[in-house]
Protein backbone atom coordinates (compact mmCIF):
# COMPACT_ATOMS: atom_id res chain seq x y z
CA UNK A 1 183.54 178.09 278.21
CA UNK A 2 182.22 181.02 279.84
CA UNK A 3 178.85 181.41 281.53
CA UNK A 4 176.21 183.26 281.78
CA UNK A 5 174.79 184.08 284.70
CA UNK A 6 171.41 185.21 285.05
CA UNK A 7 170.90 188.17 286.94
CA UNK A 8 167.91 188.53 289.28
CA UNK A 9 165.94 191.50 289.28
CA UNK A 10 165.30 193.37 292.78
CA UNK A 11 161.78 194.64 292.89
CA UNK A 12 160.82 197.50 294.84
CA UNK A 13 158.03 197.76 297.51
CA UNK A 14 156.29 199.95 294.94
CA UNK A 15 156.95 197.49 291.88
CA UNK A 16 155.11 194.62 293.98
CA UNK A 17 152.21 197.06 295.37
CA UNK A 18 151.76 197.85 291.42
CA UNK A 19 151.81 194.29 290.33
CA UNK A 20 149.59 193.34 293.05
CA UNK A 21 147.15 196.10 292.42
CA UNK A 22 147.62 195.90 288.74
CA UNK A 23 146.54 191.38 289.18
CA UNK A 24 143.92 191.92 291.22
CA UNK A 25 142.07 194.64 288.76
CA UNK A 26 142.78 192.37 286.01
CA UNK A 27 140.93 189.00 288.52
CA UNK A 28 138.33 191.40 288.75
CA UNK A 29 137.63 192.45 285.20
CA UNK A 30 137.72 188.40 284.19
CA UNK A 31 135.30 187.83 286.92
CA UNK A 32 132.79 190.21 285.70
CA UNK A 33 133.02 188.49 282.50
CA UNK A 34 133.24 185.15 283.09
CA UNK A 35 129.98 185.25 285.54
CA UNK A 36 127.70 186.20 283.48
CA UNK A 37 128.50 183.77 280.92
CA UNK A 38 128.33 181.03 283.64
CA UNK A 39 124.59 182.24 284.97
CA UNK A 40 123.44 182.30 281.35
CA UNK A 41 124.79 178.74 280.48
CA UNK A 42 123.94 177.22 283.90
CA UNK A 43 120.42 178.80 284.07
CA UNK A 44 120.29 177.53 280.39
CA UNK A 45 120.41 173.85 281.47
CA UNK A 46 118.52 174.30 284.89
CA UNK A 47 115.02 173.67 286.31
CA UNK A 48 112.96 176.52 284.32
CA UNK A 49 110.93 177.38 287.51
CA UNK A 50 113.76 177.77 289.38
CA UNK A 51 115.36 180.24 287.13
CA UNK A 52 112.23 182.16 287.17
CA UNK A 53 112.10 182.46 290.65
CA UNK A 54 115.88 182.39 291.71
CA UNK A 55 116.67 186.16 291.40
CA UNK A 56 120.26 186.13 292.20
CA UNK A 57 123.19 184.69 290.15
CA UNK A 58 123.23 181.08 289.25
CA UNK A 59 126.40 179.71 289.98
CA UNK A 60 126.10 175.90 289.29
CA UNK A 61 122.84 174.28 287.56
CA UNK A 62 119.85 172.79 289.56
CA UNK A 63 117.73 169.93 288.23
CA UNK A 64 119.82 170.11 285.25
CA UNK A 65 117.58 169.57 282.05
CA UNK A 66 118.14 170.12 278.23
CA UNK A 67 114.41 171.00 277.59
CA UNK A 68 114.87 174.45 276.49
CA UNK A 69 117.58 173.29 274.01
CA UNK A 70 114.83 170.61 272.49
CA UNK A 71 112.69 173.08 272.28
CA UNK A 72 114.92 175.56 270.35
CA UNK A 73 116.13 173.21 267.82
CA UNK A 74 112.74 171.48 267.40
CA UNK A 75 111.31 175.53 266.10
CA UNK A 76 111.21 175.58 262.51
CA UNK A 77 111.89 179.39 262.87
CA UNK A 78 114.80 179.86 264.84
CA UNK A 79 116.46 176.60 263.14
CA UNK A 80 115.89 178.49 259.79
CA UNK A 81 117.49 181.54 261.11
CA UNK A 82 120.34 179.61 262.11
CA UNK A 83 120.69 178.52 258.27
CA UNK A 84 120.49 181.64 257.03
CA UNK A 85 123.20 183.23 259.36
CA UNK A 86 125.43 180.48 258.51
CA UNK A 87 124.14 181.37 254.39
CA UNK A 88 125.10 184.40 254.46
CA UNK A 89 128.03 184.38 256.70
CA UNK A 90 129.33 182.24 254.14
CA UNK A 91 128.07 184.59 251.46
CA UNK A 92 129.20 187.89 252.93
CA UNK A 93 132.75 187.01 254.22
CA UNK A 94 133.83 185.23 250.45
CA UNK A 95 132.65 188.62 249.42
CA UNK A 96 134.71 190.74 251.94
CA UNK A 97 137.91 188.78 251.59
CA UNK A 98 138.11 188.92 247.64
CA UNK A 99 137.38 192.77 246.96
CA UNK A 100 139.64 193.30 250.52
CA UNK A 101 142.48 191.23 249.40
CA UNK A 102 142.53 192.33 246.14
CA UNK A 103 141.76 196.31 246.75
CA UNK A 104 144.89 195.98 249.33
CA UNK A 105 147.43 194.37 246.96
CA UNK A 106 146.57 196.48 244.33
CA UNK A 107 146.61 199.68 246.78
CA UNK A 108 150.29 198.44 248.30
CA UNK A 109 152.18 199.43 244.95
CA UNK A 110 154.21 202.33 245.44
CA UNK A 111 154.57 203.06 241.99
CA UNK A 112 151.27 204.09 240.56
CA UNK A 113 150.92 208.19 241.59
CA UNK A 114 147.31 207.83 241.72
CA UNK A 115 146.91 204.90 244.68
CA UNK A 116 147.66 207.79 246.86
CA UNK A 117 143.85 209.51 245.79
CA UNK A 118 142.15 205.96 246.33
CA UNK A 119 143.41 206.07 249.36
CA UNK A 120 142.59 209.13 250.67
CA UNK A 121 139.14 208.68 249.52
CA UNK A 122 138.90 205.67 251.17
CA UNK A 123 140.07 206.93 254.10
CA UNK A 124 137.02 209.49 253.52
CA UNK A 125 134.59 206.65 253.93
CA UNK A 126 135.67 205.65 257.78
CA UNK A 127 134.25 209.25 258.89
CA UNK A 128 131.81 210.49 256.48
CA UNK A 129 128.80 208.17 254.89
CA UNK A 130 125.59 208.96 252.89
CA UNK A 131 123.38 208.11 255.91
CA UNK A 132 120.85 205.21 256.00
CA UNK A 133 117.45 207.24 254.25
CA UNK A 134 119.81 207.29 251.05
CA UNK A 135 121.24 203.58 250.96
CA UNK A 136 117.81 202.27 251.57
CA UNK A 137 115.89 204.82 248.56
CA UNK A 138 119.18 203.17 246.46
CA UNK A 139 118.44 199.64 247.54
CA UNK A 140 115.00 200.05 246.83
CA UNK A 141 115.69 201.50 242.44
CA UNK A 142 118.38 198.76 242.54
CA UNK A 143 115.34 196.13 243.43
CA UNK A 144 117.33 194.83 246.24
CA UNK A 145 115.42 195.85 249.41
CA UNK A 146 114.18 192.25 250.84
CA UNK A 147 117.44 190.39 249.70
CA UNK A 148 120.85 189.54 251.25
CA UNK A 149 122.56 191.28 248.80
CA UNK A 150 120.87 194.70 250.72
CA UNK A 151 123.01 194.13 253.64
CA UNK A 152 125.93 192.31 251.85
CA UNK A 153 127.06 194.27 248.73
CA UNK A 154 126.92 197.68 250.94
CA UNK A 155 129.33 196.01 253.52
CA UNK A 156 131.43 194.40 250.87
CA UNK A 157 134.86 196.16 252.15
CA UNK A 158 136.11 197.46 255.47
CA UNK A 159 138.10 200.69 254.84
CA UNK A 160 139.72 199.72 258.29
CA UNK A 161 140.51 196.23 257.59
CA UNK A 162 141.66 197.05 254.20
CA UNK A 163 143.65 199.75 255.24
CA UNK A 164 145.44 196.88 257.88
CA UNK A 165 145.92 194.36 254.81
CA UNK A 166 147.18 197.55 252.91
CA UNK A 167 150.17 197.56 255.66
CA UNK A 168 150.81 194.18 255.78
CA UNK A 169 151.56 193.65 251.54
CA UNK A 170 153.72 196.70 251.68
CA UNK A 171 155.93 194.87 254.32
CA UNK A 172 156.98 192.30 251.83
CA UNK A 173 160.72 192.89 251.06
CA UNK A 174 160.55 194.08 246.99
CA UNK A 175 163.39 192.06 246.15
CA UNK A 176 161.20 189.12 247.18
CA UNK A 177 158.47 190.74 244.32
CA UNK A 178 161.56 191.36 241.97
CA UNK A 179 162.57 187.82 242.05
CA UNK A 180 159.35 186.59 241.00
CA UNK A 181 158.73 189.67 238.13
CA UNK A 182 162.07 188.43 237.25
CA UNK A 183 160.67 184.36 236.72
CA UNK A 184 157.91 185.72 234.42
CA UNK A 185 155.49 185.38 237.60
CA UNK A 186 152.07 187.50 236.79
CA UNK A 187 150.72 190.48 239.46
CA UNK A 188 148.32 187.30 239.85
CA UNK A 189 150.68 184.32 240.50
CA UNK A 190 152.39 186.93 242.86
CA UNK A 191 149.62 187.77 244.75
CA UNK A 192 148.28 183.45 245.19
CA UNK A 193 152.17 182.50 245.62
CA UNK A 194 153.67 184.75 247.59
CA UNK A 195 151.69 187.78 249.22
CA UNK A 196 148.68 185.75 250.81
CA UNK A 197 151.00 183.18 252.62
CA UNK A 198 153.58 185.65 253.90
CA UNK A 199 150.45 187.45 255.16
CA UNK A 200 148.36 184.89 256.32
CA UNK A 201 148.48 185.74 259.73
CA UNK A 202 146.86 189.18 258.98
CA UNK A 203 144.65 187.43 256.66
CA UNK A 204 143.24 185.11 259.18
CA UNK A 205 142.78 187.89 261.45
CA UNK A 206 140.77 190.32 258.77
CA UNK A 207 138.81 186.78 257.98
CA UNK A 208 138.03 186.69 261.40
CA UNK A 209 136.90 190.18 261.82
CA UNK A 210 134.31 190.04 258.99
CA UNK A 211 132.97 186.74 260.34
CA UNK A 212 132.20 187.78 263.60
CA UNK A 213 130.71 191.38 262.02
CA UNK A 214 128.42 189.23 259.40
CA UNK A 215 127.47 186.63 262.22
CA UNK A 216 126.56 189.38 265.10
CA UNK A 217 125.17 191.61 262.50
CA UNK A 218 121.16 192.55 262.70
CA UNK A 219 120.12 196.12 262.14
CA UNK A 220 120.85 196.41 258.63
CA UNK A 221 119.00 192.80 257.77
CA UNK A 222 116.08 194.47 260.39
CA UNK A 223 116.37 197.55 257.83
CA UNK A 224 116.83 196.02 254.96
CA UNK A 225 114.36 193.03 255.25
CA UNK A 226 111.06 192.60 255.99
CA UNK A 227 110.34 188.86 255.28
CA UNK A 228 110.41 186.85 258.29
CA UNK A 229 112.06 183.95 256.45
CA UNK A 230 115.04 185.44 255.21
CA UNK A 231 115.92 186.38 259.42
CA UNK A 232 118.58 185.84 260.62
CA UNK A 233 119.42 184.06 264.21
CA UNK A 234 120.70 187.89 265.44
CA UNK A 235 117.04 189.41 264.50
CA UNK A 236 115.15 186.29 265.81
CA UNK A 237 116.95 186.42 269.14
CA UNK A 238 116.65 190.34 269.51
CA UNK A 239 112.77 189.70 269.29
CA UNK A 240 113.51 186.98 272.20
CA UNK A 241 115.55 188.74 274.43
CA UNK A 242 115.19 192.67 273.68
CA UNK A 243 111.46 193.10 272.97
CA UNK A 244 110.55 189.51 274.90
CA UNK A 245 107.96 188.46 272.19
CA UNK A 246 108.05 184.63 271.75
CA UNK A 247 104.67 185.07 269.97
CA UNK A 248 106.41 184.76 266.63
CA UNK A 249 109.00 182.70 267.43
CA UNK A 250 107.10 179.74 268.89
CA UNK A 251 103.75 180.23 267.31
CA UNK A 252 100.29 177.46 267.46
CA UNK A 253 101.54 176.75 271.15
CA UNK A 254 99.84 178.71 274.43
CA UNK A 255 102.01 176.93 276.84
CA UNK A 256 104.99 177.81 275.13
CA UNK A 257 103.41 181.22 274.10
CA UNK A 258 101.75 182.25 278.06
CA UNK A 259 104.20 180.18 280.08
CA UNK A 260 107.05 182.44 281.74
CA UNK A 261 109.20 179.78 282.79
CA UNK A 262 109.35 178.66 279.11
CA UNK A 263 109.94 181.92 277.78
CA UNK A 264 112.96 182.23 280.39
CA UNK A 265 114.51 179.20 279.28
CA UNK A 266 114.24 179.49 275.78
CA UNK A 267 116.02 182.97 275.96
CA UNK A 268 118.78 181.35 278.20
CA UNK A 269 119.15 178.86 276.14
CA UNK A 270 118.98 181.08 272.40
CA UNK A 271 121.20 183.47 274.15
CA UNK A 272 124.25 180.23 274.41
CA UNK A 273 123.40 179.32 270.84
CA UNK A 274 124.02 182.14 269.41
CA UNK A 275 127.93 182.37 270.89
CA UNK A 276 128.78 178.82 270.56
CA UNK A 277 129.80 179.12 266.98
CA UNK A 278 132.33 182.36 267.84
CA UNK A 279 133.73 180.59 271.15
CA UNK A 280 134.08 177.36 268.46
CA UNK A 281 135.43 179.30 265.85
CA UNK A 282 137.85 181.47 267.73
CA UNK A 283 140.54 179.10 268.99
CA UNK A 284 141.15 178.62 265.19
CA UNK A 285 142.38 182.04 264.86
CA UNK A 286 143.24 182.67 268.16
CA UNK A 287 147.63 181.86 267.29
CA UNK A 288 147.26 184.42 264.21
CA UNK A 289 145.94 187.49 266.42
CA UNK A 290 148.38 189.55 268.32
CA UNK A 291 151.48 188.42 265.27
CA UNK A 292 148.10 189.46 262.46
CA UNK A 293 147.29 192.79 264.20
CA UNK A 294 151.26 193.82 264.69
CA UNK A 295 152.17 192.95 261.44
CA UNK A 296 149.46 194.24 259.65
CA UNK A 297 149.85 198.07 261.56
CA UNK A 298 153.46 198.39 261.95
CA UNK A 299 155.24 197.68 258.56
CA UNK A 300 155.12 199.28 255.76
């Protein structure tokens, strides 16, 4: 039996230099992400005075204490907003998958002469849009300013991610479709049976997209609605953290409403709530990305 040896490659000076230089820029980049998100979650669990008056970057907690995290969950309105983030992430992304999945698979037949048009107007839609003076004078005839369905039935399809699912259906071999025209399977049965789990790993990465869109969304529920119980977390927080009014947001208390130390530790600690679910939700997906994104823009 023959082997095979395994050749070892001779690097350069220049190839190490370039390595080097290329590994540290890349340490560097992590670091400026990663410490940030350790001062917010360490300052989150720390000594609120302390955090006040520390003015430098927290790198490990001090008088660690889960007061600010009481204090957020025991607020009737940022627990509501929570619910209604989760309502109509729920809402909004059952929306986006069905009219994306099925506007792709129907848009993926070559045969039909006039999928070519749809397209192109689609493609329209990614450049040029009506502007938001007209959507919200057609909200308001449709009687659906002040609802979730403002922000959700405008949003109900990505041209981008449809365009990506598009790409992905047209990769299935056609004698793999044949087969099943030629067992009497419907354009339905097709589409359950065999399209969505050859493509699930673009599938799961479109489903991610949209529920990371719908959970960090805000401006078009600030635009869209004014009642202060239909908020979501995104719009409650932006109050907290951008404007830094906890008036609203912890109202009937003066020490929670005057004190700064309070204020400072309830935006640490709204700020962590508001990523946990994406950090949580990400490793899910995490196996389908690079395989989802490849698939779904390079066949076809």
């Amino acid at each position: 039996m023959r082997t095979v040896r395994s050749e070892k490659i001779i690097k350069s000076k220049w190839d190490i230099i370039f390595e080097c230089v290329v590994g540290f820029i890349l340490i560097l980049i992590g670091l400026m992400i990663l410490i940030p998100i350790l001062h917010v979650i360490f300052a989150s669990i720390s000594d609120p005075s302390f955090v006040r008056n520390y003015k430098s970057i927290i790198f490990y907690p001090r008088s660690i204490t889960l007061r600010g995290y009481g204090l957020v969950f025991q607020n009737t309105v940022i627990v509501r907003s929570i619910f209604n983030t989760l309502l109509y992430v729920c809402l909004g992304v059952s929306l986006n998958m069905v009219v994306t999945v099925v506007a792709a698979y129907v848009l993926s037949f070559r045969e039909p002469l006039w999928n070519k048009f749809f397209m192109k107007l689609i493609t329209v839609t990614m450049f040029f849009s009506g502007g938001l003076i007209p959507l919200f004078h057609l909200l308001d005839n449709m009687n659906l300013l002040n609802t979730a369905f403002a922000v959700l039935l405008p949003a109900a399809m990505n041209a981008w991610n449809m365009i990506i699912l598009r790409t992905a259906f047209r990769g299935i071999p056609d004698s793999l479709m044949d087969a099943a025209k030629l067992d009497g399977a419907s354009y339905i049965k097709m589409l359950i049976h065999i399209v969505i789990p050859v493509s699930l790993p673009t599938i799961a990465i479109i489903f991610m997209y949209y529920v990371s869109g719908h959970w960090n969304e805000w401006f078009s529920y600030m635009a869209f609605i004014s009642d202060r119980n239909k908020y979501p977390l995104q719009l409650i927080l932006r109050e907290i953290l951008v404007i830094n009014d906890t008036t609203n947001v912890m109202p009937g208390d003066p020490d929670l409403i005057t004190g700064q130390e309070t204020k400072v530790l309830v935006q640490y600690c709204a700020a962590i709530i508001s990523v946990i679910p994406m950090l949580a939700f990400f490793p899910f997906v995490q196996k389908y990305f690079m395989t989802g994104v490849l698939i779904g823009s390079l066949k076809g």
